[in-house]
N, C-alpha and C. Protein backbone atom coordinates (compact mmCIF):
# COMPACT_ATOMS: atom_id res chain seq x y z
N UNK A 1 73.19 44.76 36.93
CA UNK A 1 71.92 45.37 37.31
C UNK A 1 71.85 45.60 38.83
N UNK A 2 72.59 44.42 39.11
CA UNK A 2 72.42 44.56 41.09
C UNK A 2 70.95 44.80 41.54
N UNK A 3 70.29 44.45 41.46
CA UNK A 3 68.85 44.60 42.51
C UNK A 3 69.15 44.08 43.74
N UNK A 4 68.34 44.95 44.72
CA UNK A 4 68.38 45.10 46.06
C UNK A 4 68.38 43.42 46.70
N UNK A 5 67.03 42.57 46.05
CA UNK A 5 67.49 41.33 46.32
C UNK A 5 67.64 40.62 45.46
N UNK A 6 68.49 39.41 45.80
CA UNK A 6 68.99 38.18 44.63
C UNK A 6 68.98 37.15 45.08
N UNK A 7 68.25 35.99 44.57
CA UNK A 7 68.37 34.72 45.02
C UNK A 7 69.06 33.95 45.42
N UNK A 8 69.86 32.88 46.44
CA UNK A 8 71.19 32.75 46.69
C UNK A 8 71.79 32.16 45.42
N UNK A 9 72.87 31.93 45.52
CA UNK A 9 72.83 31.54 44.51
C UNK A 9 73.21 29.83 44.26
N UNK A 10 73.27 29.22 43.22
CA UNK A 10 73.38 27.76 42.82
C UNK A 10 73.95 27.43 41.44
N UNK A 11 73.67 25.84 41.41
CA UNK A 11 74.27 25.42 40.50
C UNK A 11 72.98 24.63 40.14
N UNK A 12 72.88 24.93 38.90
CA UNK A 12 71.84 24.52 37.98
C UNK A 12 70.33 24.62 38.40
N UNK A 13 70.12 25.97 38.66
CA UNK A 13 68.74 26.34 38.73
C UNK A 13 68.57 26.99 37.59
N UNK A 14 67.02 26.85 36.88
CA UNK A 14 66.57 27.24 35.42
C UNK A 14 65.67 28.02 35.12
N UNK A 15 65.92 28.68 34.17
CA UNK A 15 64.94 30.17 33.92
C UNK A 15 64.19 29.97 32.80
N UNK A 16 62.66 30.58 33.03
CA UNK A 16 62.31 30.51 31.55
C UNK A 16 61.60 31.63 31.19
N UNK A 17 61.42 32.33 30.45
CA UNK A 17 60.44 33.76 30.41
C UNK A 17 59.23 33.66 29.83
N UNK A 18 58.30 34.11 31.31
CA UNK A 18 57.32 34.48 30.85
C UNK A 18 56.50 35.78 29.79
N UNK A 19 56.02 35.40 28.76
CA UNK A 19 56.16 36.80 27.75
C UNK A 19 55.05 36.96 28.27
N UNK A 20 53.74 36.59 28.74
CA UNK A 20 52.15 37.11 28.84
C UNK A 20 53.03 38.31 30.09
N UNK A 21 53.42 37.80 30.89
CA UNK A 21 53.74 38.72 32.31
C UNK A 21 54.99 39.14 32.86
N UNK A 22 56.01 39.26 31.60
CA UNK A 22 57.32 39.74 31.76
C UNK A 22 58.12 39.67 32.49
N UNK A 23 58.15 38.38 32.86
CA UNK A 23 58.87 38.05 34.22
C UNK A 23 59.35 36.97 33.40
N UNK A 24 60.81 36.76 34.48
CA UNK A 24 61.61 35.61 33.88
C UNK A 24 61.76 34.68 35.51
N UNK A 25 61.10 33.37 35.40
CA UNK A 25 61.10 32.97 36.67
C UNK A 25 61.88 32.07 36.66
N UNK A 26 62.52 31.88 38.20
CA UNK A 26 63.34 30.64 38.03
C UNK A 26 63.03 29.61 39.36
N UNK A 27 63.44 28.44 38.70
CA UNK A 27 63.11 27.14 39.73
C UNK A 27 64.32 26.17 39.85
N UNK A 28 64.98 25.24 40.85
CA UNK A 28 64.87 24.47 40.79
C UNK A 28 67.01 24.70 41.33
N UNK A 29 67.25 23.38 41.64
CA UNK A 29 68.75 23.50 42.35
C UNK A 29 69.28 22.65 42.23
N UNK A 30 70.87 21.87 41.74
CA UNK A 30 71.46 20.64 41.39
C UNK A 30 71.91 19.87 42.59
N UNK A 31 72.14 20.82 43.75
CA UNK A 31 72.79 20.63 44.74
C UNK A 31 72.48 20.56 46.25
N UNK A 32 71.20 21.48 46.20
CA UNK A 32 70.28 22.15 47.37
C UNK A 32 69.09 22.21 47.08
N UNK A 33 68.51 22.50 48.09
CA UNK A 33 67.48 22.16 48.02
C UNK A 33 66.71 23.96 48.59
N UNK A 34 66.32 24.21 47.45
CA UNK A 34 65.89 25.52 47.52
C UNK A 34 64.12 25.78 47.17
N UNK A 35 63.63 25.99 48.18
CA UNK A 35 62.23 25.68 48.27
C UNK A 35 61.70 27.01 47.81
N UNK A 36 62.01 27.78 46.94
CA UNK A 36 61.17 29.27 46.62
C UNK A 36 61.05 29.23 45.03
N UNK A 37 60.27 29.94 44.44
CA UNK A 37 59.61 29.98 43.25
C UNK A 37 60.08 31.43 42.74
N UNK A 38 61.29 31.53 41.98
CA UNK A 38 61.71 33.52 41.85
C UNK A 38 61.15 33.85 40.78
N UNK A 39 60.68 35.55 40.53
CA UNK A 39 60.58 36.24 39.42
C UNK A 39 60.96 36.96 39.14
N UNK A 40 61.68 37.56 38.16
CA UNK A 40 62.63 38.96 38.19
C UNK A 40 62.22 39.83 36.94
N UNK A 41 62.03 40.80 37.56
CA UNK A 41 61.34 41.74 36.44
C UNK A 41 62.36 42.89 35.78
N UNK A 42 62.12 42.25 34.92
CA UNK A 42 63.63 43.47 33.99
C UNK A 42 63.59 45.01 34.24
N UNK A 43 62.05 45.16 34.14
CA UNK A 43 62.18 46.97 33.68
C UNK A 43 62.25 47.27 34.64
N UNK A 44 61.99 46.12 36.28
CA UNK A 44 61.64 47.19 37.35
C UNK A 44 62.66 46.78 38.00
N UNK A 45 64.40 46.11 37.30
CA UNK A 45 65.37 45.47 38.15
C UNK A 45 64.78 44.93 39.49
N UNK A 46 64.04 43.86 39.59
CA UNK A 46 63.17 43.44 40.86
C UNK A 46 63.60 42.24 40.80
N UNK A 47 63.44 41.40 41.95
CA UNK A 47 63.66 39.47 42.03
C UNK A 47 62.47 40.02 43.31
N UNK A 48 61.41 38.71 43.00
CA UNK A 48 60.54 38.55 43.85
C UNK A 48 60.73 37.28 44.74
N UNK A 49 60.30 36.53 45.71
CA UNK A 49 60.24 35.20 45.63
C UNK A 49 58.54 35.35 45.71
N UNK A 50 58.36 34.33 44.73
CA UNK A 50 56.67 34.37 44.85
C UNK A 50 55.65 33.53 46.05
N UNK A 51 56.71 32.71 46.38
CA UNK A 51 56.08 32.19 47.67
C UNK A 51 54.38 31.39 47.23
N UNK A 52 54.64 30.40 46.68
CA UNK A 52 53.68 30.04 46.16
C UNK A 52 53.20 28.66 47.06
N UNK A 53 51.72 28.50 46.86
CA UNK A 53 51.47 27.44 48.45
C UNK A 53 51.95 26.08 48.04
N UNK A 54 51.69 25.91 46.73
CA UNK A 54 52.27 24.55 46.17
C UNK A 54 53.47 24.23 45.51
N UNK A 55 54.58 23.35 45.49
CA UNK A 55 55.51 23.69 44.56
C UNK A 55 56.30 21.81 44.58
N UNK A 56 56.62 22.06 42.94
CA UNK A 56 57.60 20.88 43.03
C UNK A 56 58.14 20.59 43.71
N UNK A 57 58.74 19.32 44.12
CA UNK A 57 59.79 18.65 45.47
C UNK A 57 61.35 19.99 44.62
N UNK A 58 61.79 19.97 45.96
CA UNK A 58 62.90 21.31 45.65
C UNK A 58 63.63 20.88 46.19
N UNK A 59 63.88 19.64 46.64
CA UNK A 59 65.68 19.15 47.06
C UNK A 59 66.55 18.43 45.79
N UNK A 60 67.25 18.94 45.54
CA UNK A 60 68.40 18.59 44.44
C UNK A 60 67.42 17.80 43.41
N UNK A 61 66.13 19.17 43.23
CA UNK A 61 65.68 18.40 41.69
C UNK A 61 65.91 18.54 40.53
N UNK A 62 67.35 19.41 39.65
CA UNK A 62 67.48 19.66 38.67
C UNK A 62 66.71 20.00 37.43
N UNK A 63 65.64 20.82 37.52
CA UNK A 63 64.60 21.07 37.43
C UNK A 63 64.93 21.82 35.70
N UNK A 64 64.15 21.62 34.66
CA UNK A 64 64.25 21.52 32.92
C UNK A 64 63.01 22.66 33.13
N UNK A 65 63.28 24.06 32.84
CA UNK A 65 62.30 24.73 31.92
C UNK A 65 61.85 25.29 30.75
N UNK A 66 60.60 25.58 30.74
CA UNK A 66 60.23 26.01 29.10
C UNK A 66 58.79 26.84 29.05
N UNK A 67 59.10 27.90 28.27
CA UNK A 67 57.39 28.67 28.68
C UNK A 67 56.75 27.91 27.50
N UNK A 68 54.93 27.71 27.56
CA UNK A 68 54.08 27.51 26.49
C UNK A 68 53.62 28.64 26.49
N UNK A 69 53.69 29.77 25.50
CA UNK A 69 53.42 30.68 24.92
C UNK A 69 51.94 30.60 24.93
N UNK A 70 51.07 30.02 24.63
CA UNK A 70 49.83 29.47 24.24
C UNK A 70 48.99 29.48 25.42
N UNK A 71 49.53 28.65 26.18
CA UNK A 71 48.84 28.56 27.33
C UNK A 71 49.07 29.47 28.51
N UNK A 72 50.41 30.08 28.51
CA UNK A 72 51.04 30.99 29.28
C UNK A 72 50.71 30.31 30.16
N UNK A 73 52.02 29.24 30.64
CA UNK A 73 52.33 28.85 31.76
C UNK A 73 54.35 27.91 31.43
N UNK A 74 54.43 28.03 32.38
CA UNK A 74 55.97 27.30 32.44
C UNK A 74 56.24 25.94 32.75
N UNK A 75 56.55 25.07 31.94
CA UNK A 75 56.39 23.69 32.18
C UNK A 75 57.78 23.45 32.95
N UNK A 76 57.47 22.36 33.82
CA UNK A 76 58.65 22.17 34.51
C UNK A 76 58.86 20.53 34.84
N UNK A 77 60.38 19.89 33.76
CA UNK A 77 60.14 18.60 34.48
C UNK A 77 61.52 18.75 35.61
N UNK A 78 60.95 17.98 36.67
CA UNK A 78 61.88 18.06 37.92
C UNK A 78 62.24 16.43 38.07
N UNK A 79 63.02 16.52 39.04
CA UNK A 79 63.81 14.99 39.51
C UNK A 79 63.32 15.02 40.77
N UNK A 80 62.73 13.81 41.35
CA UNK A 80 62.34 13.59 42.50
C UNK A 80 63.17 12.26 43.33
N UNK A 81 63.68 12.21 43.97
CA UNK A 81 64.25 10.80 44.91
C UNK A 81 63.30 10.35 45.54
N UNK A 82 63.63 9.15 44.99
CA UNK A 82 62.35 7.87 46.00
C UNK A 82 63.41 7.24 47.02
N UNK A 83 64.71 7.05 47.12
CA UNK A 83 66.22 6.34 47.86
C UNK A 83 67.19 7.36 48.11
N UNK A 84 67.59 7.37 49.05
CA UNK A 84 68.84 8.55 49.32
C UNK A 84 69.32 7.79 50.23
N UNK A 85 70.87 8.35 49.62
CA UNK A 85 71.58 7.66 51.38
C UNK A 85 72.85 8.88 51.26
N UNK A 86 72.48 9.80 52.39
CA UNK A 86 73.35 10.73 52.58
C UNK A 86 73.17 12.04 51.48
N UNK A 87 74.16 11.99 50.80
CA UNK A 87 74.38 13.45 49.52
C UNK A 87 73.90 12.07 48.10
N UNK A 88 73.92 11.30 47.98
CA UNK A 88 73.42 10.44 46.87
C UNK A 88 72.55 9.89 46.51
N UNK A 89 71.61 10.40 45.48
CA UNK A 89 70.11 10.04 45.09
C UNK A 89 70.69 8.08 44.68
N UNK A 90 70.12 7.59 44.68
CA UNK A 90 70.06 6.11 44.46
C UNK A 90 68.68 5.85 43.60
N UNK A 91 67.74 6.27 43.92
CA UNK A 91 66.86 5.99 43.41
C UNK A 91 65.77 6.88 42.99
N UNK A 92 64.97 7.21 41.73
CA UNK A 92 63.99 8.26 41.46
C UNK A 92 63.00 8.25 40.54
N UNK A 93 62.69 9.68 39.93
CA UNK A 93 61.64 9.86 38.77
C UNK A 93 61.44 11.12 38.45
N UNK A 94 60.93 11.20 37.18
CA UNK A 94 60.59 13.04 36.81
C UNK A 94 59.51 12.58 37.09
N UNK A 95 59.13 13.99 37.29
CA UNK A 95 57.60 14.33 37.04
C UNK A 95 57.49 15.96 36.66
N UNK A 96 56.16 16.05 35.69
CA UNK A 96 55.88 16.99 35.08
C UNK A 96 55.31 18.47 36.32
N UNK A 97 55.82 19.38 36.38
CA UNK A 97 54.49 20.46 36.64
C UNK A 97 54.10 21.28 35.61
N UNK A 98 53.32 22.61 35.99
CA UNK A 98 53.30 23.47 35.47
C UNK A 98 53.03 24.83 35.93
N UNK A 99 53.65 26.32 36.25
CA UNK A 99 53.64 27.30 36.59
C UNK A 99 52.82 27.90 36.12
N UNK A 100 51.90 28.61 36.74
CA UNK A 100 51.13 29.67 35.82
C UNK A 100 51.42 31.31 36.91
N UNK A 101 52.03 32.13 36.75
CA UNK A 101 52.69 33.39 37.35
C UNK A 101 51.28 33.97 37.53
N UNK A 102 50.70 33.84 36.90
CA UNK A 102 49.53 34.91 36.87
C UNK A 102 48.72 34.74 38.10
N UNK A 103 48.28 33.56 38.20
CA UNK A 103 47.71 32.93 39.17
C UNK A 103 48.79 32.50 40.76
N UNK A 104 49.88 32.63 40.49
CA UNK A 104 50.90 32.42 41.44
C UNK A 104 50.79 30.39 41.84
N UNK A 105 50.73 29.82 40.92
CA UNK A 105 50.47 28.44 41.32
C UNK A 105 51.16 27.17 40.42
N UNK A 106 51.29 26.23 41.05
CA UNK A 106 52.62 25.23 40.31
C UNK A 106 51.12 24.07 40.89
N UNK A 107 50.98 23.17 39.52
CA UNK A 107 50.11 22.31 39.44
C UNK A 107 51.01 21.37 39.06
N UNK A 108 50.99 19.64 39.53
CA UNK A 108 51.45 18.42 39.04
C UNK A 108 50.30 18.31 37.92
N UNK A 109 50.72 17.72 36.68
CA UNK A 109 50.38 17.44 35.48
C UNK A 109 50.28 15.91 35.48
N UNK A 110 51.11 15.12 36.13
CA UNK A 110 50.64 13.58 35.91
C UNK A 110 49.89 13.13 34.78
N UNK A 111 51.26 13.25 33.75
CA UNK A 111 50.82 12.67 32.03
C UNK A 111 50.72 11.46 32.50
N UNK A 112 50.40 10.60 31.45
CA UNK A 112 50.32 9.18 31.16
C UNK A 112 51.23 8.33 31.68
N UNK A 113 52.12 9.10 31.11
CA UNK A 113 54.08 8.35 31.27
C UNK A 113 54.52 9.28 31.38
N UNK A 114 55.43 9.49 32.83
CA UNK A 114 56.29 10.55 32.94
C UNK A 114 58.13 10.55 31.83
N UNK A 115 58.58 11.45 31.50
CA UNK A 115 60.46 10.71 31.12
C UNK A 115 61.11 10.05 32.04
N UNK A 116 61.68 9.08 31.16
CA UNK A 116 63.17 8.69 31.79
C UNK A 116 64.17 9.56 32.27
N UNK A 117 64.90 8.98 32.84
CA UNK A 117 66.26 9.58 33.26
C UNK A 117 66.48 10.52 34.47
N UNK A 118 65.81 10.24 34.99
CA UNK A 118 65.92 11.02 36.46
C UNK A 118 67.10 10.75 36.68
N UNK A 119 68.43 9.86 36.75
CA UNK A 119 69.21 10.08 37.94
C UNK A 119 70.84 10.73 36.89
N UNK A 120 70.20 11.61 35.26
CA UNK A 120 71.56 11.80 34.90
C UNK A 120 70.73 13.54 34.54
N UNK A 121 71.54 14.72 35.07
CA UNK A 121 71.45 15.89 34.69
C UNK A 121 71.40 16.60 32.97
N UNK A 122 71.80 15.08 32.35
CA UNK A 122 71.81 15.95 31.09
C UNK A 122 69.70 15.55 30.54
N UNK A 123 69.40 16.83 30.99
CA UNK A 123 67.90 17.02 30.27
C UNK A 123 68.09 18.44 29.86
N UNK A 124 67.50 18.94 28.51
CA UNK A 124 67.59 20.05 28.09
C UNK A 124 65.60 20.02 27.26
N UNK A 125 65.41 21.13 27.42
CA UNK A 125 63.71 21.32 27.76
C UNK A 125 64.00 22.74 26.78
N UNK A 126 62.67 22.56 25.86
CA UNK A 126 62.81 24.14 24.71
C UNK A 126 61.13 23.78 24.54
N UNK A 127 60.04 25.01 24.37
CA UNK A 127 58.90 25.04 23.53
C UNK A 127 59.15 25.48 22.28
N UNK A 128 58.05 24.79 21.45
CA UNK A 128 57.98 24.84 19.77
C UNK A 128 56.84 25.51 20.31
N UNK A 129 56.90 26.89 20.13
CA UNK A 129 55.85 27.87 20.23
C UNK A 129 54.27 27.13 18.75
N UNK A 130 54.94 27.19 17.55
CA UNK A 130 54.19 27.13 16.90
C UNK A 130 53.65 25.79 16.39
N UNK A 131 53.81 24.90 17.19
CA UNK A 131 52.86 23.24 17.52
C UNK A 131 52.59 23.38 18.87
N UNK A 132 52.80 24.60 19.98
CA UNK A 132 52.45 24.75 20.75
C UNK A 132 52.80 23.05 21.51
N UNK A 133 53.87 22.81 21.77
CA UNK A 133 54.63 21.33 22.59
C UNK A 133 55.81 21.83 23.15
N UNK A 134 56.09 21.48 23.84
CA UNK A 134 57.61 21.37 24.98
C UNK A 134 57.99 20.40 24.48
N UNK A 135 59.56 20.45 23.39
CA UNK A 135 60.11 19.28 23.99
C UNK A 135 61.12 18.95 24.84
N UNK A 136 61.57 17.84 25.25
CA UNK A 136 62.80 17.90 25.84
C UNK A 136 63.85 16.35 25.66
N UNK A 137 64.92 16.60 25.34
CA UNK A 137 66.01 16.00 25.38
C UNK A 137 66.13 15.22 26.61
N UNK A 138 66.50 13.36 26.68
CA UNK A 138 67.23 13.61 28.12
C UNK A 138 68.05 12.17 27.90
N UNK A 139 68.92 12.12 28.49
CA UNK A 139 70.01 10.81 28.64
C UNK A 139 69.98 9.65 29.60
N UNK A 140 69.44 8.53 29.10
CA UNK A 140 69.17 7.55 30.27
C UNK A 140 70.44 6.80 30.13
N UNK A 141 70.90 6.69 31.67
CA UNK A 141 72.20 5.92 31.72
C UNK A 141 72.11 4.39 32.45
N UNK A 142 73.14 3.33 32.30
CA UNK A 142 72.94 2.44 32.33
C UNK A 142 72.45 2.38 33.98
N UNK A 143 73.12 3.47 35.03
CA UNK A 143 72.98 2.97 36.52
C UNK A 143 71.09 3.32 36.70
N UNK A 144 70.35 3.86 35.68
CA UNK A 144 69.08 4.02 36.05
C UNK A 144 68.62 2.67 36.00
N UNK A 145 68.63 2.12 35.57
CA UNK A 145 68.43 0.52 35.37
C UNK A 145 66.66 0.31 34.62
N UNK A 146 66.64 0.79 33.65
CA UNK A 146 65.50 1.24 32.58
C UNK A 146 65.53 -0.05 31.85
N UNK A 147 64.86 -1.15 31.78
CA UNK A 147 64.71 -2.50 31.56
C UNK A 147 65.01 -2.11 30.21
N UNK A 148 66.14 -3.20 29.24
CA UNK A 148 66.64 -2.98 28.41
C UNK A 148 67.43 -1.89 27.46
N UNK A 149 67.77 -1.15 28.28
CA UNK A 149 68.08 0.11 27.83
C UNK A 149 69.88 0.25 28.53
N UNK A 150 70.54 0.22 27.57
CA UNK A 150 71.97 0.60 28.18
C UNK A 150 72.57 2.12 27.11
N UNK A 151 72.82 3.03 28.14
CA UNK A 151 72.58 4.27 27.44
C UNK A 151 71.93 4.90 26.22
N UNK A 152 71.15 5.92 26.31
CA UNK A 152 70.25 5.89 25.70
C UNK A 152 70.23 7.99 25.53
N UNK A 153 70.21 8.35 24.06
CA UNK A 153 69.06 9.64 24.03
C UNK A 153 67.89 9.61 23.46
N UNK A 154 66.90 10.06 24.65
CA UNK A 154 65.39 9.83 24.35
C UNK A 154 65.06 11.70 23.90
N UNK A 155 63.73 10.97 23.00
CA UNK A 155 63.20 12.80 22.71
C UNK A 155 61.78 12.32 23.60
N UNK A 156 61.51 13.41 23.97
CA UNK A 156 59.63 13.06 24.69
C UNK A 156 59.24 14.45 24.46
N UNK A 157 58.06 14.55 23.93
CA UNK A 157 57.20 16.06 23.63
C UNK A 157 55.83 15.96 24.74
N UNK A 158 55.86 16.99 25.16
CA UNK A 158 54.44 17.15 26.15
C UNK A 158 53.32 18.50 25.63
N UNK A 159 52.02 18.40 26.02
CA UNK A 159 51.67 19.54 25.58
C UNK A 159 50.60 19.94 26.33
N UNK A 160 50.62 20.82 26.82
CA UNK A 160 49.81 21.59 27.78
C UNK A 160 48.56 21.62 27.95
N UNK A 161 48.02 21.21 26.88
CA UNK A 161 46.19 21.86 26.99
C UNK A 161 46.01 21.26 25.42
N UNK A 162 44.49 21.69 24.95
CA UNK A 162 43.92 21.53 23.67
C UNK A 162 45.09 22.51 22.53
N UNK A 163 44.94 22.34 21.96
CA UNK A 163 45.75 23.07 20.58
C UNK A 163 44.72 24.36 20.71
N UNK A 164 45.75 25.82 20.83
CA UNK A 164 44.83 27.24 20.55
C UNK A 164 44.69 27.29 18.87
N UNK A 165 43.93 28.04 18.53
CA UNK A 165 44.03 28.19 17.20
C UNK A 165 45.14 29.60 17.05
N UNK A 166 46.45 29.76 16.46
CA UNK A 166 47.52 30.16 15.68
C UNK A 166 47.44 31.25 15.05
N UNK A 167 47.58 32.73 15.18
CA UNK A 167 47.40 33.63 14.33
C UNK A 167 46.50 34.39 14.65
N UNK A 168 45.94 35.17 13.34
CA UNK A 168 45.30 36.31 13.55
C UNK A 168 43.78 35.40 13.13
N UNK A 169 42.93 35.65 13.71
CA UNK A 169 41.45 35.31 13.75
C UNK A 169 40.35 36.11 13.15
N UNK A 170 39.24 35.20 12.44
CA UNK A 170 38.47 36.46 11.57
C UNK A 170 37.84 36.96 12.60
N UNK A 171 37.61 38.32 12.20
CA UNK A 171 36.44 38.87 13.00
C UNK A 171 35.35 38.60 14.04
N UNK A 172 34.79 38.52 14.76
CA UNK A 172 33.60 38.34 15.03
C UNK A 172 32.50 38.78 15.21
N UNK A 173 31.45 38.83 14.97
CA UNK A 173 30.09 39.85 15.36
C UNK A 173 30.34 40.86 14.58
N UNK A 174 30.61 40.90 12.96
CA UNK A 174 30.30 42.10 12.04
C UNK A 174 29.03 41.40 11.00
N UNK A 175 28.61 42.75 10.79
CA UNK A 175 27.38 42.42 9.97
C UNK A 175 27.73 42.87 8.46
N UNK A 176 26.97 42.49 7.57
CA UNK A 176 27.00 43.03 6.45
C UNK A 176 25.77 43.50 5.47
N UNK A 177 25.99 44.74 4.74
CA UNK A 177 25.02 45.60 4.38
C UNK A 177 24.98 45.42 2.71
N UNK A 178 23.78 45.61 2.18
CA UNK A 178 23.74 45.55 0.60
C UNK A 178 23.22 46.58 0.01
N UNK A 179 23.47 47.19 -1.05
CA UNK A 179 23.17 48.20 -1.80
C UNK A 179 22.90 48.33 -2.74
N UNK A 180 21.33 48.53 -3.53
CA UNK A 180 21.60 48.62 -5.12
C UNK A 180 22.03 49.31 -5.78
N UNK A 181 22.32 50.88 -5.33
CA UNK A 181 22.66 51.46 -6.19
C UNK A 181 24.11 51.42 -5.69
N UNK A 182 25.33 51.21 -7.22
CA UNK A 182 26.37 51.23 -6.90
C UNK A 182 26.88 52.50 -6.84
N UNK A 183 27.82 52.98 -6.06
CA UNK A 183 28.61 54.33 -5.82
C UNK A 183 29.42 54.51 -7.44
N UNK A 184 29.13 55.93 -7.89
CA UNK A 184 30.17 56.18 -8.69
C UNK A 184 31.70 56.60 -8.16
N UNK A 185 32.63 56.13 -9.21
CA UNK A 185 33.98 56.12 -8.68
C UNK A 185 34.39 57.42 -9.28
């Protein structure tokens, strides 16, 4: 496609598509620390950076996405370092956001309990459009030091908002009329 601009590029930054606003945005870097929020618009071969005022920590957060269809917004769990020494996270945590393109804005979500496994890359993140939940996959390894836990695959489901109601919806605001005499057929 080649568009005029392109994001630099990396290793393990993640895309997820937005269907309300046809953009496929991407976040997040395995290696670097890339502080911009992209959108790339198919029909108009475009990459934006959206430049948004708030945004997940963006240094080597390996960042899991997934659109909620429902809510039309992009959930994002990221890796944050609480310990570094040099190029090596030592110590951390996910935490949840969430993108909404429309609005140009990345909100922290601060569930209950964030996932495990901040310090191993294997997290894989998908929405179940139709329970309207994100789930995501992730691998806690023994060096996270997760009290009783020596390797581990965890499932954790998150969900955005109230449950929409699914489908096509009756009507609203029609009236109805009565007639005695019936029409001949």
């Amino acid at each position: 496609m080649r568009p005029k601009l392109e994001p630099p590029p990396r290793s393990c930054g993640n895309l997820a598509y937005d269907a309300a606003r046809k953009l496929h945005i991407l976040f997040g870097s395995q290696f670097s620390d890339d502080p911009h929020t992209w959108a790339y618009d198919l029909a108009r071969n475009e990459w934006s950076d959206l430049k948004p005022t708030v945004q997940p920590p963006t240094n080597r957060n390996d960042a899991v996405l997934a659109y909620d269809d429902a809510h039309q917004v992009v959930i994002a769990v990221v890796r944050v370092a609480d310990k570094q020494a040099k190029d090596e996270i030592l110590g951390g945590h996910l935490e949840t956001w969430a993108f909404d393109a429309g609005m140009n804005n990345w909100t922290r979500m601060k569930p209950n309990r964030e996932p495990d496994g901040w310090g191993n890359r294997r997290r894989i993140m998908v929405a179940i459009p139709d329970r309207q939940v994100v789930l995501m996959e992730a691998y806690v390894n023994p060096t996270e030091r997760v009290p009783g836990v020596d390797r581990e695959q965890q499932i954790w489901t998150y969900r955005y908002g109230k449950v929409k109601p699914a489908g096509l919806q009756p009507p609203t605001g029609l009236t109805v009329a009565t007639h005695r005499k019936v029409p001949q057929c």
